[in-house]
C-alpha atoms as a PDB file:
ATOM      1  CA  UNK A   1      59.220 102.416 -24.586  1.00  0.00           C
ATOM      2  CA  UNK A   2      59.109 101.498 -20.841  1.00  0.00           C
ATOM      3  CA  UNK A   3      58.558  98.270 -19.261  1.00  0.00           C
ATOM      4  CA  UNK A   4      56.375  96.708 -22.178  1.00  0.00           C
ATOM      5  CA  UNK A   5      53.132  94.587 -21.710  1.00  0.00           C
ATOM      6  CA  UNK A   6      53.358  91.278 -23.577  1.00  0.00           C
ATOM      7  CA  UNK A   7      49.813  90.217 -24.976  1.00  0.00           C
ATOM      8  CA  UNK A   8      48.911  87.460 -27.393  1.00  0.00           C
ATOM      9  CA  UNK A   9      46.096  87.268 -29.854  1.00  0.00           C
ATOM     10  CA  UNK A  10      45.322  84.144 -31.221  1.00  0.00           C
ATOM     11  CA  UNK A  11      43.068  83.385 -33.876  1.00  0.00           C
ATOM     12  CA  UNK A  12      41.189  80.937 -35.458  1.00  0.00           C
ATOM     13  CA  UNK A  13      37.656  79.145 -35.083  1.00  0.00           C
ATOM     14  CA  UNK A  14      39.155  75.678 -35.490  1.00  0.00           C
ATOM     15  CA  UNK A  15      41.096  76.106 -32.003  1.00  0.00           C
ATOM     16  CA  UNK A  16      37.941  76.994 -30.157  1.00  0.00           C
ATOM     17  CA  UNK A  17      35.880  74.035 -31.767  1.00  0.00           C
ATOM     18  CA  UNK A  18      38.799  71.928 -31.113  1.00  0.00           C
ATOM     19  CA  UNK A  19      39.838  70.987 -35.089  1.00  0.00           C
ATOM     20  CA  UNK A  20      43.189  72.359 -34.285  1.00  0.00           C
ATOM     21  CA  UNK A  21      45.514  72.503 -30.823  1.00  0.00           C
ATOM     22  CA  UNK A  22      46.818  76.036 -30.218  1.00  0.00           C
ATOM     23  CA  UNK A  23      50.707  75.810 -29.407  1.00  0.00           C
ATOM     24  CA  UNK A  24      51.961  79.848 -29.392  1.00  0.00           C
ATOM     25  CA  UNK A  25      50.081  80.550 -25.917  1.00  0.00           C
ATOM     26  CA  UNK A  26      53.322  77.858 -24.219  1.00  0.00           C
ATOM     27  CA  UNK A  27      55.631  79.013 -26.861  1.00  0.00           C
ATOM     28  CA  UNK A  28      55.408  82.922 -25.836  1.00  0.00           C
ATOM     29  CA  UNK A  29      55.636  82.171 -22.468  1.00  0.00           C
ATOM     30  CA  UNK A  30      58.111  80.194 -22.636  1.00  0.00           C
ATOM     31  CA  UNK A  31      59.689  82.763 -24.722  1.00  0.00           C
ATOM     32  CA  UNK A  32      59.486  85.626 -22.621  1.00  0.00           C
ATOM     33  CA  UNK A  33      60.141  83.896 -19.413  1.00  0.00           C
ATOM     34  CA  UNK A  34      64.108  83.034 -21.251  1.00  0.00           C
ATOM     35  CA  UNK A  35      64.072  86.871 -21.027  1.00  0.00           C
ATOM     36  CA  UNK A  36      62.833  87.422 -17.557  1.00  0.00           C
ATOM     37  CA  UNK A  37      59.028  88.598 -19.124  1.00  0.00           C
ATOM     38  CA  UNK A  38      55.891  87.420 -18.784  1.00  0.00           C
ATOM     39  CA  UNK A  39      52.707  88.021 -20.785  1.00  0.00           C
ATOM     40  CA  UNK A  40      50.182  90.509 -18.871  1.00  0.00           C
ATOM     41  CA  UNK A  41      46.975  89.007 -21.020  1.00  0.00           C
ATOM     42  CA  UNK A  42      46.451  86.423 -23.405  1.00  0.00           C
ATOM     43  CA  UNK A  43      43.332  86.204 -25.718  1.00  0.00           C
ATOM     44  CA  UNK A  44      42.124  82.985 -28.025  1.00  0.00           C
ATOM     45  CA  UNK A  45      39.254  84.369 -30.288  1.00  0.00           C
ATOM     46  CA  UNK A  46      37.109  83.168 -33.602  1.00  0.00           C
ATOM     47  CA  UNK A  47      37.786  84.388 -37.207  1.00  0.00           C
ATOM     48  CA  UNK A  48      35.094  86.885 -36.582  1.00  0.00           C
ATOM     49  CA  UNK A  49      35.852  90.626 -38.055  1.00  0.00           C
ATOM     50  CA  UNK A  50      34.100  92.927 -35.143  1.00  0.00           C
ATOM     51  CA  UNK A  51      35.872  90.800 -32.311  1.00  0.00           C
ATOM     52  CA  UNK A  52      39.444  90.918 -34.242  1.00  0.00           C
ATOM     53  CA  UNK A  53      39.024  94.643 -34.057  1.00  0.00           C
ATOM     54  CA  UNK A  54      37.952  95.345 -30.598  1.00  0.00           C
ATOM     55  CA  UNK A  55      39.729  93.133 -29.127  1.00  0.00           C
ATOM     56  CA  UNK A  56      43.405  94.584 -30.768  1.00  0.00           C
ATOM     57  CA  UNK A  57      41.827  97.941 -29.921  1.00  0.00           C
ATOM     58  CA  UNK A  58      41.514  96.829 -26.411  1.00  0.00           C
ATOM     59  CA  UNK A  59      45.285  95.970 -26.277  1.00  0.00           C
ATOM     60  CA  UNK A  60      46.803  98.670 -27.998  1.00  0.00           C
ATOM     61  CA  UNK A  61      44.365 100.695 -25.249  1.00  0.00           C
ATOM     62  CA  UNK A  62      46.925  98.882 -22.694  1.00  0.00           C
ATOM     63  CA  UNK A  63      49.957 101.551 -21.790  1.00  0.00           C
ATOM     64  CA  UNK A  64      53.264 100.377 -23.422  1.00  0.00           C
ATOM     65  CA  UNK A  65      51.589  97.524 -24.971  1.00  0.00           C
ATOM     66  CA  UNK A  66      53.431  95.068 -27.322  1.00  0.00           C
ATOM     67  CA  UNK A  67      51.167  92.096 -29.024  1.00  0.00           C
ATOM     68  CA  UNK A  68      51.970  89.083 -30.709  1.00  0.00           C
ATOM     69  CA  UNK A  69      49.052  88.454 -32.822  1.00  0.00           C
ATOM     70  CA  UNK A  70      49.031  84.797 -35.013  1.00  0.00           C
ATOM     71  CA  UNK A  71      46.427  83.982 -37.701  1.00  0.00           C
ATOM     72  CA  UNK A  72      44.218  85.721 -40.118  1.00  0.00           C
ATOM     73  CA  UNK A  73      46.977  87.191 -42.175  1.00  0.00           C
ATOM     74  CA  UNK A  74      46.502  84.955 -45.513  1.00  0.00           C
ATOM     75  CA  UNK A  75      44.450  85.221 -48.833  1.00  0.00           C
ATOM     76  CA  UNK A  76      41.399  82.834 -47.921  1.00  0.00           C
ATOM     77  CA  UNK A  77      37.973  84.418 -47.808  1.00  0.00           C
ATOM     78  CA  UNK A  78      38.702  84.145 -43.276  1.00  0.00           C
ATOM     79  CA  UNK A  79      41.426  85.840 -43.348  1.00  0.00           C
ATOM     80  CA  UNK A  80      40.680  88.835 -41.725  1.00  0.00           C
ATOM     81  CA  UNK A  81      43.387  89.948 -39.673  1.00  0.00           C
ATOM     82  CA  UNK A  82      45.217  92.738 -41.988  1.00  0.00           C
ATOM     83  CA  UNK A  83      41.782  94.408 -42.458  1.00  0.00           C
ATOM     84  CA  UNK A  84      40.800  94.394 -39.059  1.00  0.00           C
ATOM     85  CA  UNK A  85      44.472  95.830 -37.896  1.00  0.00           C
ATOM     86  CA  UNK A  86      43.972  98.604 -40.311  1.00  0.00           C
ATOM     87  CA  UNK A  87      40.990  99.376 -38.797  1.00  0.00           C
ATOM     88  CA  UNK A  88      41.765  98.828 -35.174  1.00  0.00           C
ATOM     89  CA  UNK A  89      44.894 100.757 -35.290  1.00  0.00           C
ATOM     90  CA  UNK A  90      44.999 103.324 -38.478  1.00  0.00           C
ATOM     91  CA  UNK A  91      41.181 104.070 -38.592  1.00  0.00           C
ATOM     92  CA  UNK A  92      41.061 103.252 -42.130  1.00  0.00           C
ATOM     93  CA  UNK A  93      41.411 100.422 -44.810  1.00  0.00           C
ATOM     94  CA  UNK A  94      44.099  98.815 -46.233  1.00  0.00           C
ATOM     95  CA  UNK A  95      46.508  99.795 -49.048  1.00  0.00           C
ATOM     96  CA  UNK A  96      48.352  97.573 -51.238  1.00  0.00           C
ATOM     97  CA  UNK A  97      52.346  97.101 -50.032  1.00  0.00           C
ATOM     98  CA  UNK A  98      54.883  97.422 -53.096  1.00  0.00           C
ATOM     99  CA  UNK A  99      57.548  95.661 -51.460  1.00  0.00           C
ATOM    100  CA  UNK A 100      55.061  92.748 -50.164  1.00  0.00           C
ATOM    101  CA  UNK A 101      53.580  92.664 -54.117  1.00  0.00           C
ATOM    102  CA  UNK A 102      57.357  92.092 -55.176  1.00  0.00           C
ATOM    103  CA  UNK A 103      57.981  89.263 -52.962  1.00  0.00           C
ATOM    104  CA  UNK A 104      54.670  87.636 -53.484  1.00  0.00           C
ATOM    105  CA  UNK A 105      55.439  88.333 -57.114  1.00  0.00           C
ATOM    106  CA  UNK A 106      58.691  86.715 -57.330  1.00  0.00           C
ATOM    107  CA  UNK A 107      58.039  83.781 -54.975  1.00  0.00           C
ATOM    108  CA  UNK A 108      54.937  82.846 -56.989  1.00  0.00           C
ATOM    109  CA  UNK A 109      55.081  84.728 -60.547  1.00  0.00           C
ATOM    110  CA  UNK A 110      51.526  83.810 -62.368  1.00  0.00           C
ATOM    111  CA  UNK A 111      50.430  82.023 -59.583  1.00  0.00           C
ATOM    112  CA  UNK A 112      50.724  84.802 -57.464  1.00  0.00           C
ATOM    113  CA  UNK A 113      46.984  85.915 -59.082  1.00  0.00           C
ATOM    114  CA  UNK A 114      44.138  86.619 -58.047  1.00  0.00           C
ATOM    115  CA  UNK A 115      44.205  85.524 -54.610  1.00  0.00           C
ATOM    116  CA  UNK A 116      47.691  85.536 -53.049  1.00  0.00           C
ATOM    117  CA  UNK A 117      48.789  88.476 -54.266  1.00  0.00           C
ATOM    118  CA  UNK A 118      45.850  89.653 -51.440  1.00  0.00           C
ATOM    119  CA  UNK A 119      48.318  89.233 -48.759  1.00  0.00           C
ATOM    120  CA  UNK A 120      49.932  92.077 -49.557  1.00  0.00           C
ATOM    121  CA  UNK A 121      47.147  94.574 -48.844  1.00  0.00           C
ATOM    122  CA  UNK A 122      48.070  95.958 -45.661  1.00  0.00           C
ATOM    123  CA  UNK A 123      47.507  98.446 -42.914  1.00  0.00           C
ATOM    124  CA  UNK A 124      49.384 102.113 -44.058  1.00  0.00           C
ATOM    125  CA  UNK A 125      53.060 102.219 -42.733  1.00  0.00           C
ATOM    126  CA  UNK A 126      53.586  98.637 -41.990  1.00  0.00           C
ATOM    127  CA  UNK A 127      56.896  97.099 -41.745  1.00  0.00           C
ATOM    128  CA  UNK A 128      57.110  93.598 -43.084  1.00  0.00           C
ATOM    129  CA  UNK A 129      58.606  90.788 -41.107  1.00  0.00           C
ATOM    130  CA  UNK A 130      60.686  87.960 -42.804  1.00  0.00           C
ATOM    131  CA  UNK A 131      58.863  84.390 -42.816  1.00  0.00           C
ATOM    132  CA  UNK A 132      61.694  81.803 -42.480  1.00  0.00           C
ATOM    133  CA  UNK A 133      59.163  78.728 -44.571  1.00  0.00           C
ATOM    134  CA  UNK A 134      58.316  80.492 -47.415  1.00  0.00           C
ATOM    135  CA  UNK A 135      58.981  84.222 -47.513  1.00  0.00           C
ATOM    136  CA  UNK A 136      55.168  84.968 -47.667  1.00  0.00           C
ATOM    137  CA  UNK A 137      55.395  88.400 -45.656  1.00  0.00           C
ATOM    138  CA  UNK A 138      54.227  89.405 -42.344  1.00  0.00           C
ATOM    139  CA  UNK A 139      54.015  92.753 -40.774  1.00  0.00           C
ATOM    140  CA  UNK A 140      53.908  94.998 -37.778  1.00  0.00           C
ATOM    141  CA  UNK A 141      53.137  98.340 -36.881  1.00  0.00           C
ATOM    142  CA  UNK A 142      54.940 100.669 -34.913  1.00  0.00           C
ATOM    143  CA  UNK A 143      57.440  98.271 -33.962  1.00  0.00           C
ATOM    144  CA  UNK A 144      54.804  97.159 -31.219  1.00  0.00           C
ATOM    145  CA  UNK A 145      52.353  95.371 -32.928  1.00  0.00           C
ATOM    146  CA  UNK A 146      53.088  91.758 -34.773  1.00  0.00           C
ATOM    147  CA  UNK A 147      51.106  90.217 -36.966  1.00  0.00           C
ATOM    148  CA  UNK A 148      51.874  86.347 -38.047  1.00  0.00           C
ATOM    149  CA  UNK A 149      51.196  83.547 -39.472  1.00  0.00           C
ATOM    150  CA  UNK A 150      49.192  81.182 -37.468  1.00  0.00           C
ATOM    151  CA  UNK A 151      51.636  78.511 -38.707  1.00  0.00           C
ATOM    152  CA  UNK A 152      53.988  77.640 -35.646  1.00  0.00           C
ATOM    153  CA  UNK A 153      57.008  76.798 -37.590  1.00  0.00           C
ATOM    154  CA  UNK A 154      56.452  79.975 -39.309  1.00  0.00           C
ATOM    155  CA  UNK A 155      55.919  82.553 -36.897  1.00  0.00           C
ATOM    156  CA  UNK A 156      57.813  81.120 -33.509  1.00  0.00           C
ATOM    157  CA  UNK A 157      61.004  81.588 -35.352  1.00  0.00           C
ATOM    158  CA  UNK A 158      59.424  85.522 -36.144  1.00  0.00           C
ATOM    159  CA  UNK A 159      58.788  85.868 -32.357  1.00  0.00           C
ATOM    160  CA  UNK A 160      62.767  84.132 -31.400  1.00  0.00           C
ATOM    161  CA  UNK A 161      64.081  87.391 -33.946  1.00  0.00           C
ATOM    162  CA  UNK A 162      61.531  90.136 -32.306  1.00  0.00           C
ATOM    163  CA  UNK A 163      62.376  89.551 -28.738  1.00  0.00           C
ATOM    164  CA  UNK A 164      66.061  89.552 -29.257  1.00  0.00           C
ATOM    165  CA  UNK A 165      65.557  93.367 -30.312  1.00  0.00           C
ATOM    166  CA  UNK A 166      63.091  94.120 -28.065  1.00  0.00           C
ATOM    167  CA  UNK A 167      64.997  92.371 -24.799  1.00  0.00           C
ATOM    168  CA  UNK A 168      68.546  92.627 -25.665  1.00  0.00           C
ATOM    169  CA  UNK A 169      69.380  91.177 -22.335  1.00  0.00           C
ATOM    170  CA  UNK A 170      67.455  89.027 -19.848  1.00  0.00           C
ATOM    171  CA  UNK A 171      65.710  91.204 -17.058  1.00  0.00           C
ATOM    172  CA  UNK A 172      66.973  89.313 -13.886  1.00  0.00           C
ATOM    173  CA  UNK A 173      64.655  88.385 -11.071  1.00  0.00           C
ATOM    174  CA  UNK A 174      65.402  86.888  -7.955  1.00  0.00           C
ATOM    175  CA  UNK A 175      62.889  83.947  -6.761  1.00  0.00           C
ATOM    176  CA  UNK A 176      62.277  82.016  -3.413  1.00  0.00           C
ATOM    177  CA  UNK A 177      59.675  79.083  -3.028  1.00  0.00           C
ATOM    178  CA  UNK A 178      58.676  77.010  -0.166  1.00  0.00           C
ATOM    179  CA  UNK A 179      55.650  75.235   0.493  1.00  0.00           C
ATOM    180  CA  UNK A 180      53.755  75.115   3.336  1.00  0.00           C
ATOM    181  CA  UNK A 181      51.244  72.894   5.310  1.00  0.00           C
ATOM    182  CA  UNK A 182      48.703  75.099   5.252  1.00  0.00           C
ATOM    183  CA  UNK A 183      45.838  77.118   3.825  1.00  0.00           C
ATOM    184  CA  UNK A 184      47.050  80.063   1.974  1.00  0.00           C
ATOM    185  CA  UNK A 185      45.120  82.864   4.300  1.00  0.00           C
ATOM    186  CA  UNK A 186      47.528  82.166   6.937  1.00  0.00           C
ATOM    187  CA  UNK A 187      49.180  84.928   4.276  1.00  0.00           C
ATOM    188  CA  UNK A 188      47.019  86.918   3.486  1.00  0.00           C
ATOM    189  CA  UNK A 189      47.833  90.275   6.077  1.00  0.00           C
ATOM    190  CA  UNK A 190      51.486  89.631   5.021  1.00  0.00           C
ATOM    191  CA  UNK A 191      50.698  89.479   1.222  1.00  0.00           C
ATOM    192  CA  UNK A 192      48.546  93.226   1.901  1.00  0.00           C
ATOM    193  CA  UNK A 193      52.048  94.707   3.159  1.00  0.00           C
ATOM    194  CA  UNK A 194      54.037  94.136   0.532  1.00  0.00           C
ATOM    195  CA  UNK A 195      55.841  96.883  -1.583  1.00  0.00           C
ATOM    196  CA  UNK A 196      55.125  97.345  -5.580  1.00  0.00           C
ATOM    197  CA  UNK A 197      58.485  95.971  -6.172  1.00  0.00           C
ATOM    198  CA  UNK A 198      57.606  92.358  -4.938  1.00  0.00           C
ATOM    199  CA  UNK A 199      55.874  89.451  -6.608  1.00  0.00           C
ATOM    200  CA  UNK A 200      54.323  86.654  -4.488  1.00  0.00           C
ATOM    201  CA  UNK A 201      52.186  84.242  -5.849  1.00  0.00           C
ATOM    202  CA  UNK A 202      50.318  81.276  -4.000  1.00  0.00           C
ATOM    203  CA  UNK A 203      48.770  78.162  -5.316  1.00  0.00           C
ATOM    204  CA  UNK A 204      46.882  76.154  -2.330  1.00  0.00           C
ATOM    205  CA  UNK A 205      46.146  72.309  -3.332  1.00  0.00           C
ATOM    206  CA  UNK A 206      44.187  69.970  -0.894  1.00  0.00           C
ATOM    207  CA  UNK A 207      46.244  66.551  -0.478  1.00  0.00           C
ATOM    208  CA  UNK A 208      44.165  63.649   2.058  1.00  0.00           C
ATOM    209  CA  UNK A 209      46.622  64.633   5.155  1.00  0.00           C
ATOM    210  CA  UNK A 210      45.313  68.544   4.080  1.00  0.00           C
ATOM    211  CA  UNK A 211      45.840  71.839   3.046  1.00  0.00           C
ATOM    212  CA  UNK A 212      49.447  72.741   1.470  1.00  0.00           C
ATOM    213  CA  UNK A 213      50.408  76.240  -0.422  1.00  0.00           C
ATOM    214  CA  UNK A 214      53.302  76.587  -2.813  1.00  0.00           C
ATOM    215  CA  UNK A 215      54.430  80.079  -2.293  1.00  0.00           C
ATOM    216  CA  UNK A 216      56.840  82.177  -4.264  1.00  0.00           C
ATOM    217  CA  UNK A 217      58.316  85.374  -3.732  1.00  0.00           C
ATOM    218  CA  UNK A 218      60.391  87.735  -6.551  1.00  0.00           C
ATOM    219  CA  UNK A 219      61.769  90.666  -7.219  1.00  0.00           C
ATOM    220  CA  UNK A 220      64.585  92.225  -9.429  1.00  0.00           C
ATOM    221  CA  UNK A 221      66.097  93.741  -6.203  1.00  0.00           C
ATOM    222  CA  UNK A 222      68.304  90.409  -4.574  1.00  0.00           C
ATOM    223  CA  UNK A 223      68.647  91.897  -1.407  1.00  0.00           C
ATOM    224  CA  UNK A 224      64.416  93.056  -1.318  1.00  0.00           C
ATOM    225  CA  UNK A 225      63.355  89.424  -2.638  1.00  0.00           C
ATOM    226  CA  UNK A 226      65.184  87.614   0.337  1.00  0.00           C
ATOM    227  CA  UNK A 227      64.252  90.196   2.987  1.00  0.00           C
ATOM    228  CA  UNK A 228      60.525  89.801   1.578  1.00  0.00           C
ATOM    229  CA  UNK A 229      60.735  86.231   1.526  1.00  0.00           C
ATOM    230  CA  UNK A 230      62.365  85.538   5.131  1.00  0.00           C
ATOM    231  CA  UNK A 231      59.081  87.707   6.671  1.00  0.00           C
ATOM    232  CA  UNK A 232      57.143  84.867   5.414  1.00  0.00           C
ATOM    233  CA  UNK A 233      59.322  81.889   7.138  1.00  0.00           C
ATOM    234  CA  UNK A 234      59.365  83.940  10.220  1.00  0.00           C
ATOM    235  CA  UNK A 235      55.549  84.179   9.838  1.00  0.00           C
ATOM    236  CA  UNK A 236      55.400  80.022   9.854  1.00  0.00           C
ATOM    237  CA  UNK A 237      58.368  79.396  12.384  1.00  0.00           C
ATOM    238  CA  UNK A 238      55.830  81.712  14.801  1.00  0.00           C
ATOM    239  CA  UNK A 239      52.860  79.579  13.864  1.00  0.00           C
ATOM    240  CA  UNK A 240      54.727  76.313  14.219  1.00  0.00           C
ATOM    241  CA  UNK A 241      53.763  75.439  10.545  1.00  0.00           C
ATOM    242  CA  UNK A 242      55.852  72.761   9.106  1.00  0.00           C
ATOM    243  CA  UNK A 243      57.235  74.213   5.804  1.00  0.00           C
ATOM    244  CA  UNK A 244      60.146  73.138   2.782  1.00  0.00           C
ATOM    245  CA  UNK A 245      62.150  75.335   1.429  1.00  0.00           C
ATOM    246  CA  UNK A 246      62.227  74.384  -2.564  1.00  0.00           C
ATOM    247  CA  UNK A 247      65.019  75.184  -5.301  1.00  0.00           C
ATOM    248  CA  UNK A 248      65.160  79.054  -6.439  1.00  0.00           C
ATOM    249  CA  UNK A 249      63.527  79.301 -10.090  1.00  0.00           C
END
């Protein structure tokens, strides 16, 4: 795969009414930011089967997507997730997973019946990913889609193991940030001109003496982030706009 596309699916009704505080959306991006990553979308939804399966449709629609789903995945009548993935990305049902029905077996024996033996009905072809708590399975498909517990302590350390394989070693970007006492248009014309290869990003905040922008500059090309980011202090030197340089990131 090329450059991959980092989304996250989270969900669960009792984050959207507020019963329960979500915690992977900072995880993951904290995550992928020790790699040099960030996540391209980021979606918190209810325990409701049609929007599960659109909205993983509308990801894996997403060229060289990779998602990080959490929730859905266990035997209560809610649980929804494995269906929906089968649905969403083999077109058809789910079938019951030998290897997850010996672990659930083992783990549980008698207990295992009727209802969390369930867990182990999964989308065709899945690949089942190790839970560190209590070796419940979870699964992915394609080695691009993860599905997880909703559990933090359960699936962050799942996430920690993924992204080692899938980033091996950190992507390196180069960063410059100043802020300025101003209102961001003064960048906009400069902003237009620059190549592909350059991030900028601008976050204006009105203080009582006025206007200031926090702007930062990146690239994985050294040389290209400074050159990019020294057409931006010549910009301000020429409009006599006071400015601070802050600490690379």
């Amino acid at each position: 795969m090329s450059e991959p596309k980092f989304f996250t699916l989270i969900i669960g009704t009792e984050i959207l009414n507020r019963r329960r505080s979500d915690a992977h959306f900072d995880f993951v991006t904290k995550a992928l930011s020790d790699k040099g990553h960030k996540l391209t979308g980021s979606f918190i939804i209810e325990d409701d089967p049609e929007l599960i399966i659109k909205t993983i449709q509308f990801i894996a629609s997403q060229e060289n997507a990779v998602l990080f789903s959490f929730g859905g995945i266990g035997s209560t009548p809610d649980d929804y997730t494995r269906k929906c993935a089968a649905i969403a990305l083999r077109d058809s049902d789910f079938v019951v997973h030998e290897e997850a029905k010996r672990i659930i077996e083992k783990k549980l024996g008698d207990n295992a019946y009727p209802h969390p033996i369930k867990m182990a009905e999964l989308p065709k072809g899945a690949d089942l990913l190790d839970n560190p708590v209590n070796k419940m399975p979870a699964f992915s498909l394609d080695e691009r889609y993860y599905f997880m517990p909703g559990f933090p302590e359960m699936s962050h350390p799942m996430v920690t193991e993924i992204l080692e394989k899938l980033i091996p070693h950190k992507k390196m970007y180069y960063r410059h940030t100043l802020t300025a006492h101003c209102k961001e248009n003064e960048f906009i014309e400069l902003m237009e001109e620059m190549p592909k290869e350059v991030e900028v990003s601008s976050l204006p905040k009105l203080y009582s003496d006025g206007w200031r922008v926090s702007l930062s500059v990146a690239s994985e090309n050294k040389d290209l982030a400074q050159y990019s980011f020294n057409k931006y202090i010549e910009l301000l030197e020429s409009k006599n706009i006071v400015y601070a340089l802050q600490d690379d990131a």
